[in-house]
Protein backbone atom coordinates (compact mmCIF):
# COMPACT_ATOMS: atom_id res chain seq x y z
CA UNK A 1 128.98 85.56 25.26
CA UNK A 2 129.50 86.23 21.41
CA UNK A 3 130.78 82.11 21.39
CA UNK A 4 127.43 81.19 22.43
CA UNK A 5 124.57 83.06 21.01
CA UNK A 6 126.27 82.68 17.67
CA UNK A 7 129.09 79.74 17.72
CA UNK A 8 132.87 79.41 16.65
CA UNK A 9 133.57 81.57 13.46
CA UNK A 10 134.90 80.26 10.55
CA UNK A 11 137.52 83.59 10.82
CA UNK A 12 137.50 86.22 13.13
CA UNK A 13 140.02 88.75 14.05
CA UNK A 14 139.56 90.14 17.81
CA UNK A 15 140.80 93.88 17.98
CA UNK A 16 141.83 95.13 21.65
CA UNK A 17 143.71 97.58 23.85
CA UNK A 18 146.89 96.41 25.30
CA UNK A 19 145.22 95.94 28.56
CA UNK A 20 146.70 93.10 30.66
CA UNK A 21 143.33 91.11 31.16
CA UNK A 22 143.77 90.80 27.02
CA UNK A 23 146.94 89.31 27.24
CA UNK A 24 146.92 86.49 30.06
CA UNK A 25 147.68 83.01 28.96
CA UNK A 26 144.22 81.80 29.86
CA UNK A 27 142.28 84.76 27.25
CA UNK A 28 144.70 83.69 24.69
CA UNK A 29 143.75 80.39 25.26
CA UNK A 30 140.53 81.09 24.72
CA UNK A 31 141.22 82.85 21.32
CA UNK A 32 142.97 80.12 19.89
CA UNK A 33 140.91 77.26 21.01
CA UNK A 34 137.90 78.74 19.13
CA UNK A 35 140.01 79.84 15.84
CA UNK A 36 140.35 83.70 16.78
CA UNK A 37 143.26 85.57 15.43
CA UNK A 38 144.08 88.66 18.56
CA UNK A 39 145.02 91.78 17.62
CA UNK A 40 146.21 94.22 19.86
CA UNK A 41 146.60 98.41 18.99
CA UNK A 42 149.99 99.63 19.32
CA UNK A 43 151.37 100.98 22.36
CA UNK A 44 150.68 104.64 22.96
CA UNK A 45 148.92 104.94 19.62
CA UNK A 46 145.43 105.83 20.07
CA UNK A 47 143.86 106.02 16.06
CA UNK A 48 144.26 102.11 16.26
CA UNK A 49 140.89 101.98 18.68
CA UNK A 50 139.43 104.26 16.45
CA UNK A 51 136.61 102.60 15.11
CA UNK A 52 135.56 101.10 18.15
CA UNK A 53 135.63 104.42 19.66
CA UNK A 54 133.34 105.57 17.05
CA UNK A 55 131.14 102.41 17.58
CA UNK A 56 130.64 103.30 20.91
CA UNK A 57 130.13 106.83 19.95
CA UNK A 58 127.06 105.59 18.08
CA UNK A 59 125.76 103.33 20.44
CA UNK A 60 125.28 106.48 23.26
CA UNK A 61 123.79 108.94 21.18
CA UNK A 62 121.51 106.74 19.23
CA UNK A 63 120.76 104.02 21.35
CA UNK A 64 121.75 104.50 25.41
CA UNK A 65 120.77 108.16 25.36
CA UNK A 66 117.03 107.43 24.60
CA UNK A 67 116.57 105.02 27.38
CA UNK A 68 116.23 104.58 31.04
CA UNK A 69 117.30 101.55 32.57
CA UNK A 70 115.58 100.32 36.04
CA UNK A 71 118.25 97.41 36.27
CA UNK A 72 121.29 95.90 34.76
CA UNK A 73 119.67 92.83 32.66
CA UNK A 74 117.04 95.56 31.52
CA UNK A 75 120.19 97.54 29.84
CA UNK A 76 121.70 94.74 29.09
CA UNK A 77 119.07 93.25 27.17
CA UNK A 78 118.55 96.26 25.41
CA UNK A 79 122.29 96.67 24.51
CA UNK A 80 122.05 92.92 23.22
CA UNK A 81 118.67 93.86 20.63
CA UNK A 82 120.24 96.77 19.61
CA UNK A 83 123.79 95.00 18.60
CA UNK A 84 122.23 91.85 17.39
CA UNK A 85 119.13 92.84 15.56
CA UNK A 86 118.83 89.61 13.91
């Protein structure tokens, strides 16, 4: 989705979870065919996530907390606003 609301990046580095859907041939396809370096937190080693943790953190309390969402696109689209003010 990121690909096309705002294009291929000149350089990008992609931070995830060892979670298999991350690491199938076809997703690391993906990342390379559009010039983004993976990165993957170590195994069993939690402080690696930790800033997306506290991202996410941020986004409930400030953000999902204060709304009430009738549908899906109505949370997503406010999810999208909220991340990509600009």
């Amino acid at each position: 989705m990121a690909l096309g609301r705002r294009g291929k990046p000149d350089k990008l580095m992609l931070h995830t979870d060892q979670g298999v859907q991350y690491r199938t041939a076809q997703y690391q396809a993906l990342l390379t065919l559009n010039g983004i370096e993976p990165s993957m937190s170590r195994k069993g080693n939690c402080l690696d996530n930790a800033a997306m943790v506290s991202l996410f953190h941020t986004l409930k309390t400030e953000h999902v907390r204060h709304h009430r969402y009738r549908t899906h696109q109505q949370a997503r689209q406010s999810l999208l606003d909220y991340m990509t003010p600009f």
